[in-house]
C-alpha atoms as a PDB file:
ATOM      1  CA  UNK A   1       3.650 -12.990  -1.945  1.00  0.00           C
ATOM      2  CA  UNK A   2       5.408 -10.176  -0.162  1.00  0.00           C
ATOM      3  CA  UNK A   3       5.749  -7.739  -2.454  1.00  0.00           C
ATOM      4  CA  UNK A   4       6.680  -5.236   0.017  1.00  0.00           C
ATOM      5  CA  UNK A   5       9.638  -6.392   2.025  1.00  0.00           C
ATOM      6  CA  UNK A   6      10.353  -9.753   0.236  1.00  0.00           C
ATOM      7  CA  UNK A   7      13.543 -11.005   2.399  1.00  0.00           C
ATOM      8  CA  UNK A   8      10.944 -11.598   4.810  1.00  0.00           C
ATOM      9  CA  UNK A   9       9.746 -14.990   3.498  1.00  0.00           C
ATOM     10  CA  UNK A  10      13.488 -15.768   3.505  1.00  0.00           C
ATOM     11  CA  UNK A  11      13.843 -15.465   7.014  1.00  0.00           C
ATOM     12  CA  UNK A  12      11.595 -17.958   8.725  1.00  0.00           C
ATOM     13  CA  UNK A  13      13.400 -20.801   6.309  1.00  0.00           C
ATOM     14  CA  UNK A  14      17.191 -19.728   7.150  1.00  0.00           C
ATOM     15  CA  UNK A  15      16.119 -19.494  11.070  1.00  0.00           C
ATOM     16  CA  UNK A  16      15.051 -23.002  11.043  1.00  0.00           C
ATOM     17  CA  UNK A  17      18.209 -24.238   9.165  1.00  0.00           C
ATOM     18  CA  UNK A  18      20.227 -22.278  10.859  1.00  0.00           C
ATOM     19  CA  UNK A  19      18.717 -24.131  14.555  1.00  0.00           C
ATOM     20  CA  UNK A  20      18.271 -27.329  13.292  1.00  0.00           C
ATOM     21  CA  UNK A  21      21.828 -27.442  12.310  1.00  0.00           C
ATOM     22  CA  UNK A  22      22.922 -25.753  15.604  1.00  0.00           C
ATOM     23  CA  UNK A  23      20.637 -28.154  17.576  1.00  0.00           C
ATOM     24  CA  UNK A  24      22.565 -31.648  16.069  1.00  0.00           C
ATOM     25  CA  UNK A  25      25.974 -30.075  15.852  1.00  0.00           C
ATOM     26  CA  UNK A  26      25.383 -29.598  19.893  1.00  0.00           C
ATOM     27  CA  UNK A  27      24.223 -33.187  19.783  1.00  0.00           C
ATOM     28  CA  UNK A  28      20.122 -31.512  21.165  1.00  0.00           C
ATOM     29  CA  UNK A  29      18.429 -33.724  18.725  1.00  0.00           C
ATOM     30  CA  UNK A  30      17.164 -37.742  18.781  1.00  0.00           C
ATOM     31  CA  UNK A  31      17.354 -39.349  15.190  1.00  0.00           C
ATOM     32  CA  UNK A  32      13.447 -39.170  15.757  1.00  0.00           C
ATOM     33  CA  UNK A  33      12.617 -35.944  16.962  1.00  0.00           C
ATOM     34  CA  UNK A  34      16.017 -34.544  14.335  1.00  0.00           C
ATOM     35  CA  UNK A  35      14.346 -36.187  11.398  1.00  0.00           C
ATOM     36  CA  UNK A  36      10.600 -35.257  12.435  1.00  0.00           C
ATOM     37  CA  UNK A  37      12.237 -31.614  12.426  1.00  0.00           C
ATOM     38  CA  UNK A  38      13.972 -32.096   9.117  1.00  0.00           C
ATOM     39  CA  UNK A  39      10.725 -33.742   7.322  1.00  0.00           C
ATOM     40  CA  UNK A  40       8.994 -30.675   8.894  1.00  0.00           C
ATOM     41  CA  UNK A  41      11.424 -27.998   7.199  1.00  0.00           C
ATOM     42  CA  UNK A  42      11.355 -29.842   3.778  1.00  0.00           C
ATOM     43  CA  UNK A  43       7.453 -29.701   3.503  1.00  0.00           C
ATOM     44  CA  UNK A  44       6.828 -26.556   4.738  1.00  0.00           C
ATOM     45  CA  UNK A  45       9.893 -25.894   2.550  1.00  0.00           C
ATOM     46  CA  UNK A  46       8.290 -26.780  -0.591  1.00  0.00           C
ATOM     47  CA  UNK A  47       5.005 -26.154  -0.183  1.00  0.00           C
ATOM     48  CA  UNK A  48       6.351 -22.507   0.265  1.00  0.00           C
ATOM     49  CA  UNK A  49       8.607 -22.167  -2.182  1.00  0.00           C
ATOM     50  CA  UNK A  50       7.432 -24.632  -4.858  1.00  0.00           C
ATOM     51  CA  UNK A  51       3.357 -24.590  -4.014  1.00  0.00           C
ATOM     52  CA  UNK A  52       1.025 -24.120  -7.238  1.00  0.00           C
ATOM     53  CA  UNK A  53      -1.476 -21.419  -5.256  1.00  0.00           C
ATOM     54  CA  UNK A  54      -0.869 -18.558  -3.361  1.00  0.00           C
ATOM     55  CA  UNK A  55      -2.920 -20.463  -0.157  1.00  0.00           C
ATOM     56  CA  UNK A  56      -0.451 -23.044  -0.559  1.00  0.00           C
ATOM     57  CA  UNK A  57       2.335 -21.065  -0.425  1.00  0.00           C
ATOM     58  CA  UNK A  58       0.967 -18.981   2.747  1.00  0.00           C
ATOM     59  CA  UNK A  59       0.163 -22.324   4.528  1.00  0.00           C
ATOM     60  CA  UNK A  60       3.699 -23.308   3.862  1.00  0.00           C
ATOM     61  CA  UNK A  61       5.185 -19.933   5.045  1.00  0.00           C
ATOM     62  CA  UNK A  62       2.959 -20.474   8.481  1.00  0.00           C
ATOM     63  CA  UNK A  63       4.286 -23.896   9.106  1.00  0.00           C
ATOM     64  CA  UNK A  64       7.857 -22.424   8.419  1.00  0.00           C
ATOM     65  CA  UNK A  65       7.258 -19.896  10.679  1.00  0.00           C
ATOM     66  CA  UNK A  66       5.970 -22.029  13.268  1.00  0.00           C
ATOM     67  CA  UNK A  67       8.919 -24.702  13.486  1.00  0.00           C
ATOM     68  CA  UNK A  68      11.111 -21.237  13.279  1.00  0.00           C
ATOM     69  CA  UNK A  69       9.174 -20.387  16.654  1.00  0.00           C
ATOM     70  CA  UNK A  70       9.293 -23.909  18.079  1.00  0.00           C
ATOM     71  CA  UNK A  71      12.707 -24.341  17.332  1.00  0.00           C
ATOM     72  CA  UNK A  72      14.035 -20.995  19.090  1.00  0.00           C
ATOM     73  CA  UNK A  73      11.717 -21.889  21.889  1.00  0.00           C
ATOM     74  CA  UNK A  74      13.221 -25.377  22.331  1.00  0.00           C
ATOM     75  CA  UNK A  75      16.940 -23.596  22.044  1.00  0.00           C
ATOM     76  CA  UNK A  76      16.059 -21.095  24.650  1.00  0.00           C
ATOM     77  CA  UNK A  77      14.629 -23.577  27.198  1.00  0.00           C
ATOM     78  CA  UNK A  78      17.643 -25.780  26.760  1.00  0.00           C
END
C-alpha cells in the first residue's frame, strides 16, 4: 500500500485502540456509543488489513483514519 513509509498504515489503527481504551478506562463511553466505536475499529480493521483489493484496503485505512480523528476530537472536547 505504502511502500514508502509503511508504519504509517500502523498508526491510524494503534491511535484508535489506544483512545478507545483510554476513553472506557476513564469510564467516557456508553455500552452503545463504546460498542458502536469498537464495531467501527474491527471493520475498518479488517477491511484494511485483511481486504482482497487494494480499494478495499484504502477504504478501510480512510475509515480508520477517520474514527482516529473522531476519537481525538471527542478526547479533546471532553
Amino acid at each position: 500500500m505504502l511502500y514508502i513509509l509503511p508504519f504509517l498504515t500502523w498508526f491510524a489503527a494503534i491511535t484508535s485502540a489506544a483512545l478507545i481504551v483510554m476513553s472506557w478506562k476513564l469510564g467516557e463511553l456508553r455500552r452503545f456509543s463504546g460498542g458502536a466505536l469498537l464495531a467501527w475499529f474491527l471493520i475498518a480493521g479488517y477491511c484494511q488489513f485483511l481486504g482482497g483489493s487494494p480499494v478495499v484496503r484504502a477504504v478501510g485505512l480512510f475509515f480508520q483514519t477517520a474514527l482516529a480523528i473522531v476519537l481525538s476530537v471527542r478526547w479533546k472536547l471532553n
